[in-house]
PDB file of N, CA and C in Angstrom:
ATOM      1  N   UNK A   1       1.134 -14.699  39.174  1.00  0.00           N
ATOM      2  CA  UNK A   1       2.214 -14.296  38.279  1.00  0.00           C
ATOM      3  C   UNK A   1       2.960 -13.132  38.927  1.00  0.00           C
ATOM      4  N   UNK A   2       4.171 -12.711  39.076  1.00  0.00           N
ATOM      5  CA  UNK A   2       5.319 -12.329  40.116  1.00  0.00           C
ATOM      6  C   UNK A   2       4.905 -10.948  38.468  1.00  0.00           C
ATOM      7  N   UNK A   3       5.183  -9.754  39.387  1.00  0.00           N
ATOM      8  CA  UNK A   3       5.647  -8.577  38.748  1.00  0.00           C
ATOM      9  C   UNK A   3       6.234  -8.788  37.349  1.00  0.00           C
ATOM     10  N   UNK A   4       7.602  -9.419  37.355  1.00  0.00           N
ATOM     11  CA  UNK A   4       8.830  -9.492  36.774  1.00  0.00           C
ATOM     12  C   UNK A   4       8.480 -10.356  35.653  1.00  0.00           C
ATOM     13  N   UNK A   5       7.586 -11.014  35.889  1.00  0.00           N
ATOM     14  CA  UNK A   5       6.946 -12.281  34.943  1.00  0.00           C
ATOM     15  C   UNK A   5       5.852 -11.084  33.968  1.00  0.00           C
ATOM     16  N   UNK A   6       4.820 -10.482  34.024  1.00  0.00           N
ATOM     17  CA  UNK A   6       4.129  -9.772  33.849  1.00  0.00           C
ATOM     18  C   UNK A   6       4.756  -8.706  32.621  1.00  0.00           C
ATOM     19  N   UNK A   7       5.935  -7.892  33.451  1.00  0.00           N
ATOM     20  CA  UNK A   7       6.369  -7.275  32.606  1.00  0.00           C
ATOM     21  C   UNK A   7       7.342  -7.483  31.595  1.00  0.00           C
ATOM     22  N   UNK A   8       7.635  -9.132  31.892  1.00  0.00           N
ATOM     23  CA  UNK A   8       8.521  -9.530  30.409  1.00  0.00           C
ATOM     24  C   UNK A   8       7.688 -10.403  29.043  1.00  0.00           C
ATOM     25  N   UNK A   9       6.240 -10.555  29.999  1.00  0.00           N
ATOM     26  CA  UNK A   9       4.866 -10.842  29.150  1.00  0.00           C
ATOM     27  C   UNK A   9       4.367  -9.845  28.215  1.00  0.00           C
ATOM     28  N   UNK A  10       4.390  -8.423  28.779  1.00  0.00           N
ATOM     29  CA  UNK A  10       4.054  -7.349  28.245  1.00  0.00           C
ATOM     30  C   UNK A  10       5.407  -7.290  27.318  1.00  0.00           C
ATOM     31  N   UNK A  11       6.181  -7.047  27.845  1.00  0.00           N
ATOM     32  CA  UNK A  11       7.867  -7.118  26.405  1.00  0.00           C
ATOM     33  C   UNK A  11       7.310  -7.607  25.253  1.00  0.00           C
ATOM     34  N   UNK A  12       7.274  -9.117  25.656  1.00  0.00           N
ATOM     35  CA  UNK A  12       6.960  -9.640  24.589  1.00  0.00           C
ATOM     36  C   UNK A  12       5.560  -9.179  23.573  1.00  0.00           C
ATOM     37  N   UNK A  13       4.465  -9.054  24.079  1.00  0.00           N
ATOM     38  CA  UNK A  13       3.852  -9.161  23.274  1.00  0.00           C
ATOM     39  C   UNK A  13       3.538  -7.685  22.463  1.00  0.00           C
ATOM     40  N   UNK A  14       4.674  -6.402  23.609  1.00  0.00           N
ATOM     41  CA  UNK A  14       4.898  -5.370  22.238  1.00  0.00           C
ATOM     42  C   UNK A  14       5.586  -5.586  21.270  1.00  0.00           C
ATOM     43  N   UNK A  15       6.962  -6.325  21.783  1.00  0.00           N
ATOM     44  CA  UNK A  15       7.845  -6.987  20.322  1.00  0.00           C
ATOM     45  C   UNK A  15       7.041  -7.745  19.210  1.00  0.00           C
ATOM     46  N   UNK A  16       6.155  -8.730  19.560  1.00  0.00           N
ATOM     47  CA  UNK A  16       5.640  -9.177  18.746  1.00  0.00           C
ATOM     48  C   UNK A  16       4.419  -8.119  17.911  1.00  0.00           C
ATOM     49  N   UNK A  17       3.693  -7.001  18.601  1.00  0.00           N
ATOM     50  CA  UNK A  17       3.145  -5.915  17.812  1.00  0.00           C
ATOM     51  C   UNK A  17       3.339  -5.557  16.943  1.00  0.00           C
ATOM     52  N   UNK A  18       4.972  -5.001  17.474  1.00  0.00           N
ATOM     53  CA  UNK A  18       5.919  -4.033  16.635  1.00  0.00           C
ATOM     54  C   UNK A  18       6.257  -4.925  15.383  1.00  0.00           C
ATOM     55  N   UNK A  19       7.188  -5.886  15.422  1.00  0.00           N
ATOM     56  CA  UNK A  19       6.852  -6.972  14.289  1.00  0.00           C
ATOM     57  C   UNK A  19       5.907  -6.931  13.421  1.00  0.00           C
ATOM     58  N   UNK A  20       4.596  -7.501  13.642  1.00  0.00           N
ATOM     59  CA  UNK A  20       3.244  -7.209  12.734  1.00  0.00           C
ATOM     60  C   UNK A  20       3.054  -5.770  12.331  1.00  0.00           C
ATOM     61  N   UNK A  21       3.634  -4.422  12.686  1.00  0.00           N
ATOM     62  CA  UNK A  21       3.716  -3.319  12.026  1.00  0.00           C
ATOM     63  C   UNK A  21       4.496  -3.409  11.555  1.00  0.00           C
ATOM     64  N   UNK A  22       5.836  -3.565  11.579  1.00  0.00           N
ATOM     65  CA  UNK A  22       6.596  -3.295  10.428  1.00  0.00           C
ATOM     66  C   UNK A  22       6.460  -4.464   9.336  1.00  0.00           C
ATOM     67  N   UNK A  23       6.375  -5.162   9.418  1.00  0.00           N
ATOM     68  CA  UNK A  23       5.791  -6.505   8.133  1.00  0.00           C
ATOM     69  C   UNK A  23       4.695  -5.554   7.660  1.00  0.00           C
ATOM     70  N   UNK A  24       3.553  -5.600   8.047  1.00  0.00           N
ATOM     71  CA  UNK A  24       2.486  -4.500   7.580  1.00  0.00           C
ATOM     72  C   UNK A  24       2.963  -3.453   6.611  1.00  0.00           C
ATOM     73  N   UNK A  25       3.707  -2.590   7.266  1.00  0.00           N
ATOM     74  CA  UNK A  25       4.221  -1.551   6.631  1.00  0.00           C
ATOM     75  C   UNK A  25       5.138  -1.681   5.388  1.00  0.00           C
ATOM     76  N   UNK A  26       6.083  -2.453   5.534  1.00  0.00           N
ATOM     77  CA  UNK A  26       7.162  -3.254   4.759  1.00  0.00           C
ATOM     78  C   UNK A  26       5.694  -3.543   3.360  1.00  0.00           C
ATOM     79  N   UNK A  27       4.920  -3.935   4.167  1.00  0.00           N
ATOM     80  CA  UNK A  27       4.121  -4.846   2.445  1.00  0.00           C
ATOM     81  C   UNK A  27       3.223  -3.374   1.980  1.00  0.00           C
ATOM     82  N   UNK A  28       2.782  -2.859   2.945  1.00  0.00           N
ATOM     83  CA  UNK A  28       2.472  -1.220   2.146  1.00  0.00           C
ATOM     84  C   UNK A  28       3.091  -0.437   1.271  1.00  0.00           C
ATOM     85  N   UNK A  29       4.542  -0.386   1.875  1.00  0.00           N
ATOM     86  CA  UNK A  29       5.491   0.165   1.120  1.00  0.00           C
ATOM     87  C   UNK A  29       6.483  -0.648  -0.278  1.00  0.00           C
ATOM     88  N   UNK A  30       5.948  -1.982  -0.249  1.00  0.00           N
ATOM     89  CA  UNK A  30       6.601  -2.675  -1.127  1.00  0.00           C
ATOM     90  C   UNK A  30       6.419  -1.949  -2.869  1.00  0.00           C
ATOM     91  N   UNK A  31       7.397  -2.704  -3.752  1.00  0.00           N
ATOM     92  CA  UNK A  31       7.369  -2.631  -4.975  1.00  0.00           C
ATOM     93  C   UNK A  31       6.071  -3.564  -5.238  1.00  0.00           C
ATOM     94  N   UNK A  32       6.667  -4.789  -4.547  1.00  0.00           N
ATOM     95  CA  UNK A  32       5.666  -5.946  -5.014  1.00  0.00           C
ATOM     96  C   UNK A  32       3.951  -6.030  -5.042  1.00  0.00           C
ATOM     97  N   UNK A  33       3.668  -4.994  -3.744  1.00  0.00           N
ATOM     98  CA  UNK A  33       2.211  -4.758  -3.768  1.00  0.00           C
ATOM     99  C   UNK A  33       1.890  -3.584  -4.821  1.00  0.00           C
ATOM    100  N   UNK A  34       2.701  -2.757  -4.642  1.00  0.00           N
ATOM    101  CA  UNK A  34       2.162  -1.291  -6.061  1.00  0.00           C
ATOM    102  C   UNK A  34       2.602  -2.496  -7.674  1.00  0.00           C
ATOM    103  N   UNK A  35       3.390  -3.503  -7.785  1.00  0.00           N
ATOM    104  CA  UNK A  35       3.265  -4.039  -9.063  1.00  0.00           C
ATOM    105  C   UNK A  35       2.026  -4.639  -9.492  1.00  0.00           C
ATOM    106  N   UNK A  36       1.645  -5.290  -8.427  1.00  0.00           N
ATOM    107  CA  UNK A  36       0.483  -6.747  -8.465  1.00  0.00           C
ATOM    108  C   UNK A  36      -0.718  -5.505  -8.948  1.00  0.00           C
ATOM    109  N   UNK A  37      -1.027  -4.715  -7.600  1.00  0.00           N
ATOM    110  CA  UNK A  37      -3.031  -3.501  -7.896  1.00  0.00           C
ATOM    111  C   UNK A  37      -2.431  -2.831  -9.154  1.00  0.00           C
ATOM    112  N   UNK A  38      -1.171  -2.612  -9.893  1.00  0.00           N
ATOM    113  CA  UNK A  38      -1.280  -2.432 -10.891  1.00  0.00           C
ATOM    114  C   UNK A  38      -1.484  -3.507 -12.329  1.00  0.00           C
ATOM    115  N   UNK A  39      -1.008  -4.161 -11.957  1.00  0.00           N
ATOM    116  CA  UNK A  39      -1.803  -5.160 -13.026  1.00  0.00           C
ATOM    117  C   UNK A  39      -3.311  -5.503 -12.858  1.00  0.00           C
ATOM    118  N   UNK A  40      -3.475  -5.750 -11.665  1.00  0.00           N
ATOM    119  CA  UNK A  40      -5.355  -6.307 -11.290  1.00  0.00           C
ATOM    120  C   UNK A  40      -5.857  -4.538 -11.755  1.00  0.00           C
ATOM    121  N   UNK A  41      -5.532  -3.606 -11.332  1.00  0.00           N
ATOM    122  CA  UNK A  41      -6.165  -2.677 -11.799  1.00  0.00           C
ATOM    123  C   UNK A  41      -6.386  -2.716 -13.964  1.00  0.00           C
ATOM    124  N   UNK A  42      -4.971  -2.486 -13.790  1.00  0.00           N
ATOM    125  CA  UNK A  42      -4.847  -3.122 -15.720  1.00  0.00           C
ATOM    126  C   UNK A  42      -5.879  -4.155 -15.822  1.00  0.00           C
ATOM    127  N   UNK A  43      -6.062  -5.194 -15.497  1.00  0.00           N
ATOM    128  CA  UNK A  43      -6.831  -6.596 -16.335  1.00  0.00           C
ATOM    129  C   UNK A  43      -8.618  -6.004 -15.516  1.00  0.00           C
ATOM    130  N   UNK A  44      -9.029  -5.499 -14.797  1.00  0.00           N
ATOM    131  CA  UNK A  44      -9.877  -5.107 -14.591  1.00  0.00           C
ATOM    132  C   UNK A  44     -10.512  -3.760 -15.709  1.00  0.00           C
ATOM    133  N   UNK A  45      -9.821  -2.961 -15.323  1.00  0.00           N
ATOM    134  CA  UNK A  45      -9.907  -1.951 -16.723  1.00  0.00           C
ATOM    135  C   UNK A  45     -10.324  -2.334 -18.042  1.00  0.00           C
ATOM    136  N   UNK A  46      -9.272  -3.383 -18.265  1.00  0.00           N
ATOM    137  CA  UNK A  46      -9.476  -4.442 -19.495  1.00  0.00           C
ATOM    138  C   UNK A  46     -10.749  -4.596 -20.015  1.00  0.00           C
ATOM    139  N   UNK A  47     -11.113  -5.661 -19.181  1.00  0.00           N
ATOM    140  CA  UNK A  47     -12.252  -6.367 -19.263  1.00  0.00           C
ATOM    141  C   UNK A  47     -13.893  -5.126 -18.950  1.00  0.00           C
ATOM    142  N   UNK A  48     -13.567  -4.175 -17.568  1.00  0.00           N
ATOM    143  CA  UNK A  48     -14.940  -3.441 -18.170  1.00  0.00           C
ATOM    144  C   UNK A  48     -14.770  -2.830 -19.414  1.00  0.00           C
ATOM    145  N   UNK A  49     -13.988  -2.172 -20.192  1.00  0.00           N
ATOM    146  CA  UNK A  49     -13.507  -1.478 -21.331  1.00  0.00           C
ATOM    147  C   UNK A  49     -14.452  -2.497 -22.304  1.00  0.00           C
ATOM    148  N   UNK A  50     -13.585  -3.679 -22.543  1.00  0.00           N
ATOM    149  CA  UNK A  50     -14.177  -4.986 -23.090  1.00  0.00           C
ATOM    150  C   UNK A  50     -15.600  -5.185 -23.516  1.00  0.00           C
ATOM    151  N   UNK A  51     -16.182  -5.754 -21.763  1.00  0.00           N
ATOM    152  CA  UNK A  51     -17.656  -5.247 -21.652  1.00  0.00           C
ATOM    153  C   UNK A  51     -18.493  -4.299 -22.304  1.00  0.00           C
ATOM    154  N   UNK A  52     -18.038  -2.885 -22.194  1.00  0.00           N
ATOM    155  CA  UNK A  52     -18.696  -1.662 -23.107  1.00  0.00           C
ATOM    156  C   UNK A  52     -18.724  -1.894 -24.442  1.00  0.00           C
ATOM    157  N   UNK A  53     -17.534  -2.084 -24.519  1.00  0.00           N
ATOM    158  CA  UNK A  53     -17.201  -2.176 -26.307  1.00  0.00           C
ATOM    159  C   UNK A  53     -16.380  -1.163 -26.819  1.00  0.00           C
ATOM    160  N   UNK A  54     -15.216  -0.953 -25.590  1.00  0.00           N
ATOM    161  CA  UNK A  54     -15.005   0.176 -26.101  1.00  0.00           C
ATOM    162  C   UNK A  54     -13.710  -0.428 -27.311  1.00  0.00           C
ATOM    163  N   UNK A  55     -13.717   0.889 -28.390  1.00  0.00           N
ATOM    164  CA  UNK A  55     -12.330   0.392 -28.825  1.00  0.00           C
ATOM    165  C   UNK A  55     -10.713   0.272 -28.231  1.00  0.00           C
ATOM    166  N   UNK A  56     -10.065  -0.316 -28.886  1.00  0.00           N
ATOM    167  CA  UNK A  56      -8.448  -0.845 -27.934  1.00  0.00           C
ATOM    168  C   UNK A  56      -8.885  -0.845 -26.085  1.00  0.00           C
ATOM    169  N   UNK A  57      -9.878  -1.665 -25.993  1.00  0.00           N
ATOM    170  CA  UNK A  57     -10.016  -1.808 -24.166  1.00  0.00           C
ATOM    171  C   UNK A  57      -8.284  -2.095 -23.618  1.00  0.00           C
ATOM    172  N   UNK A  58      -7.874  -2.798 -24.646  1.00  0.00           N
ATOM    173  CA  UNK A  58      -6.601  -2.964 -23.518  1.00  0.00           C
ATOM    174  C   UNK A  58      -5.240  -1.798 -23.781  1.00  0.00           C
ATOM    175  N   UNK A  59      -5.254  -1.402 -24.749  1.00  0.00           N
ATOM    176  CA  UNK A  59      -4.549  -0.288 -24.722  1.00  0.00           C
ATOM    177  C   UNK A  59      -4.875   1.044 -23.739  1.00  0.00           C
ATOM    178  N   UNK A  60      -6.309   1.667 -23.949  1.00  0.00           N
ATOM    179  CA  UNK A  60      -7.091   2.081 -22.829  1.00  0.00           C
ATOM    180  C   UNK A  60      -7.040   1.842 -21.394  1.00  0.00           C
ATOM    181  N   UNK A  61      -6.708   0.155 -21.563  1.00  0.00           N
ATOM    182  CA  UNK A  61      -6.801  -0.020 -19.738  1.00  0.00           C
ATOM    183  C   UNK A  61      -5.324   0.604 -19.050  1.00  0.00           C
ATOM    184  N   UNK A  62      -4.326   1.287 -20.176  1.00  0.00           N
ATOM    185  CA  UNK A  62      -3.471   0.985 -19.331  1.00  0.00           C
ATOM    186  C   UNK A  62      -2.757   2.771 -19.000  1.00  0.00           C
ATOM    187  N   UNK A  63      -4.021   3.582 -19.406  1.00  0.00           N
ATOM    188  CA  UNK A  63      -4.393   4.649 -18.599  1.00  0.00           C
ATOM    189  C   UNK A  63      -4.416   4.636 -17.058  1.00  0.00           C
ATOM    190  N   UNK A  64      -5.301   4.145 -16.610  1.00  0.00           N
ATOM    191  CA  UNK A  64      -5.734   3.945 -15.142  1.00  0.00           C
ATOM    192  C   UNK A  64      -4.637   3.336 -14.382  1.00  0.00           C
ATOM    193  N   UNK A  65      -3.766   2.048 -14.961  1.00  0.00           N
ATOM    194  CA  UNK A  65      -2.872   1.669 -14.547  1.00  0.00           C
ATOM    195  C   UNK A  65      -1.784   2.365 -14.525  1.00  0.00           C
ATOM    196  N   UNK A  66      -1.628   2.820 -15.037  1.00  0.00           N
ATOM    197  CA  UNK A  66       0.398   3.904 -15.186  1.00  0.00           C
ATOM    198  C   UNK A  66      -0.137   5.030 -13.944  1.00  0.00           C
ATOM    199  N   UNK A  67      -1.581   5.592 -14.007  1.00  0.00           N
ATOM    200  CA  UNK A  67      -1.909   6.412 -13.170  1.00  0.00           C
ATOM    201  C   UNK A  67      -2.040   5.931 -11.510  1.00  0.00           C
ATOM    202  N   UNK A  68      -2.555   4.944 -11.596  1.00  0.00           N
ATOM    203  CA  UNK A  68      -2.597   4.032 -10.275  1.00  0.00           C
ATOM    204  C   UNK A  68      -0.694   3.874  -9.884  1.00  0.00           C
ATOM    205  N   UNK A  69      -0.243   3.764 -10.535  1.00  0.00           N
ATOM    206  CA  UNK A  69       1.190   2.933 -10.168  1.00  0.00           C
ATOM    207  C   UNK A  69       1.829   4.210 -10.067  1.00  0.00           C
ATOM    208  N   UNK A  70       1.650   6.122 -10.904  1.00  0.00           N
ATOM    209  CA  UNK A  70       2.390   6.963 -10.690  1.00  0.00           C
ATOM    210  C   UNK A  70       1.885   7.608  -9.461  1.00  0.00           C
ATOM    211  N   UNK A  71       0.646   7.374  -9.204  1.00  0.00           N
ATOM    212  CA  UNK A  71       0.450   8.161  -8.119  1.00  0.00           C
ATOM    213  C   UNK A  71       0.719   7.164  -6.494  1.00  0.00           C
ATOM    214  N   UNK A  72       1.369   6.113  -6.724  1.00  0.00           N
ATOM    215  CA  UNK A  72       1.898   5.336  -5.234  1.00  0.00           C
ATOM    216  C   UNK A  72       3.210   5.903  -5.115  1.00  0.00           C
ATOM    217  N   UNK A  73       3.519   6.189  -6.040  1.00  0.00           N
ATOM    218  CA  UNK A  73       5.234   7.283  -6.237  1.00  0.00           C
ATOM    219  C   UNK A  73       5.250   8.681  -5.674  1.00  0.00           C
ATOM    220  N   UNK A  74       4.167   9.177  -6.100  1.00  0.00           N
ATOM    221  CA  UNK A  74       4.140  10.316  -5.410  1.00  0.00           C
ATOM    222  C   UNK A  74       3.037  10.460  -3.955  1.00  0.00           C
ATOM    223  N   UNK A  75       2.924   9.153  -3.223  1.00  0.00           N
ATOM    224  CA  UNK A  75       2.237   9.629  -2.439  1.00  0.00           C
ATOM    225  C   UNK A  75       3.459   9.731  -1.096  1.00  0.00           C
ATOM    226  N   UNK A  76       4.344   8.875  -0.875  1.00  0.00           N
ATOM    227  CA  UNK A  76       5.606   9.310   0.191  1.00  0.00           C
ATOM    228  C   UNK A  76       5.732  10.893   0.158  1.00  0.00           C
ATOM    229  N   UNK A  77       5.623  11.470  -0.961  1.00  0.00           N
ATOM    230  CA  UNK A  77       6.196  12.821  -1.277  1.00  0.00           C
ATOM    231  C   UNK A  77       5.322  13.653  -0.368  1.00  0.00           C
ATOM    232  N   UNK A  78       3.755  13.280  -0.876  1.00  0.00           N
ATOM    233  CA  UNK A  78       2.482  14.282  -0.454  1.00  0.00           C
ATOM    234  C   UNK A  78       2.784  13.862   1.489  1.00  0.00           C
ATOM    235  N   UNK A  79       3.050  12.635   1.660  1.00  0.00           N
ATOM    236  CA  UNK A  79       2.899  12.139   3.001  1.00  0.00           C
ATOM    237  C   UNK A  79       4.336  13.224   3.825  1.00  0.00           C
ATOM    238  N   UNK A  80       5.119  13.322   3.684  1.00  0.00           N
ATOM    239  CA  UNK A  80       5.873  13.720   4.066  1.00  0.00           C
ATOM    240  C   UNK A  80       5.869  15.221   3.963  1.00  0.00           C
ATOM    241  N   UNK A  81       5.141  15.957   2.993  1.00  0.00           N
ATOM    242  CA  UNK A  81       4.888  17.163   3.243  1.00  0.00           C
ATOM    243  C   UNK A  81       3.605  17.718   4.276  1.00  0.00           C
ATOM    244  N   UNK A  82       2.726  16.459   4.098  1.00  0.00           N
ATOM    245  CA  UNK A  82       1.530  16.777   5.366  1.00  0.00           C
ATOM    246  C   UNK A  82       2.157  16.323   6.562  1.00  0.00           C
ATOM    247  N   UNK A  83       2.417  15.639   7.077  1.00  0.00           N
ATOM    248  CA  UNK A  83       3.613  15.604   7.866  1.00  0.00           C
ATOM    249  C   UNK A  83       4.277  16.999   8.677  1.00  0.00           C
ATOM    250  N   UNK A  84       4.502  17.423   7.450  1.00  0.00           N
ATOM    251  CA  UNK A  84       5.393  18.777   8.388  1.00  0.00           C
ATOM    252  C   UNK A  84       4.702  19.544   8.653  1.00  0.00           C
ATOM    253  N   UNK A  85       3.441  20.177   7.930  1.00  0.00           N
ATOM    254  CA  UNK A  85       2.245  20.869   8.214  1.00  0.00           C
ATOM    255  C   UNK A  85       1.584  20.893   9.633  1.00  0.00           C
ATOM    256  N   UNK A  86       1.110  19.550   9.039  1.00  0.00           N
ATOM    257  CA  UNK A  86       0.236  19.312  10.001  1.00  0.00           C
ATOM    258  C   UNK A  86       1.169  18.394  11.912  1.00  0.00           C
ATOM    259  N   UNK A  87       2.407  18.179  11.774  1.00  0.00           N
ATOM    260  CA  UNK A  87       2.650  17.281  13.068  1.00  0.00           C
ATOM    261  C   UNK A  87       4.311  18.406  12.792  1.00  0.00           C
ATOM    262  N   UNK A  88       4.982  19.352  12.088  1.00  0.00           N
ATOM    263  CA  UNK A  88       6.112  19.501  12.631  1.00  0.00           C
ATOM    264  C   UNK A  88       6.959  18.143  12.670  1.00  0.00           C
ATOM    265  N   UNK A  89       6.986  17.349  11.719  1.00  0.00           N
ATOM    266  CA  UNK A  89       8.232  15.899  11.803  1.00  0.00           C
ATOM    267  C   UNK A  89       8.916  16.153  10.355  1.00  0.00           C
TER     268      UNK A  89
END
């Protein structure tokens, strides 16, 4: 394999890296993933609540959930202040 061949092998398969990080990231940062672990968190809650016996399990469950879903809101915030701390960006 010639030099020139090699290093447009390597091109490629950082482009294709870089790709799978930002898709990655893209679905980290989505609405759609903080909507969904907030509902599975909700219907989980639910049901141990349920289990116990506690009263209104599903009104109850949806403690953990508003908290799960407010704190993906404020974590860009916390990220971006450790960030400057700790790396100066």
């Amino acid at each position: 394999m010639s030099e020139l061949n090699k290093l447009k092998f390597e091109i490629e398969e950082l482009k294709s890296r870089n790709r799978k990080v930002d898709t990655n990231k893209a679905w980290e940062t989505s609405v759609t993933r903080k909507v969904i672990l907030s509902i599975l968190t909700y219907v989980v809650a639910g049901f141990t609540l349920s289990t116990i016996q506690n009263p209104n399990p599903w009104a109850n469950a949806l403690i953990p959930s508003i908290g799960f879903f407010l704190s993906t809101l404020t974590l860009p915030v916390v990220r971006n202040i450790w960030q400057k701390i700790f790396y100066g960006k």
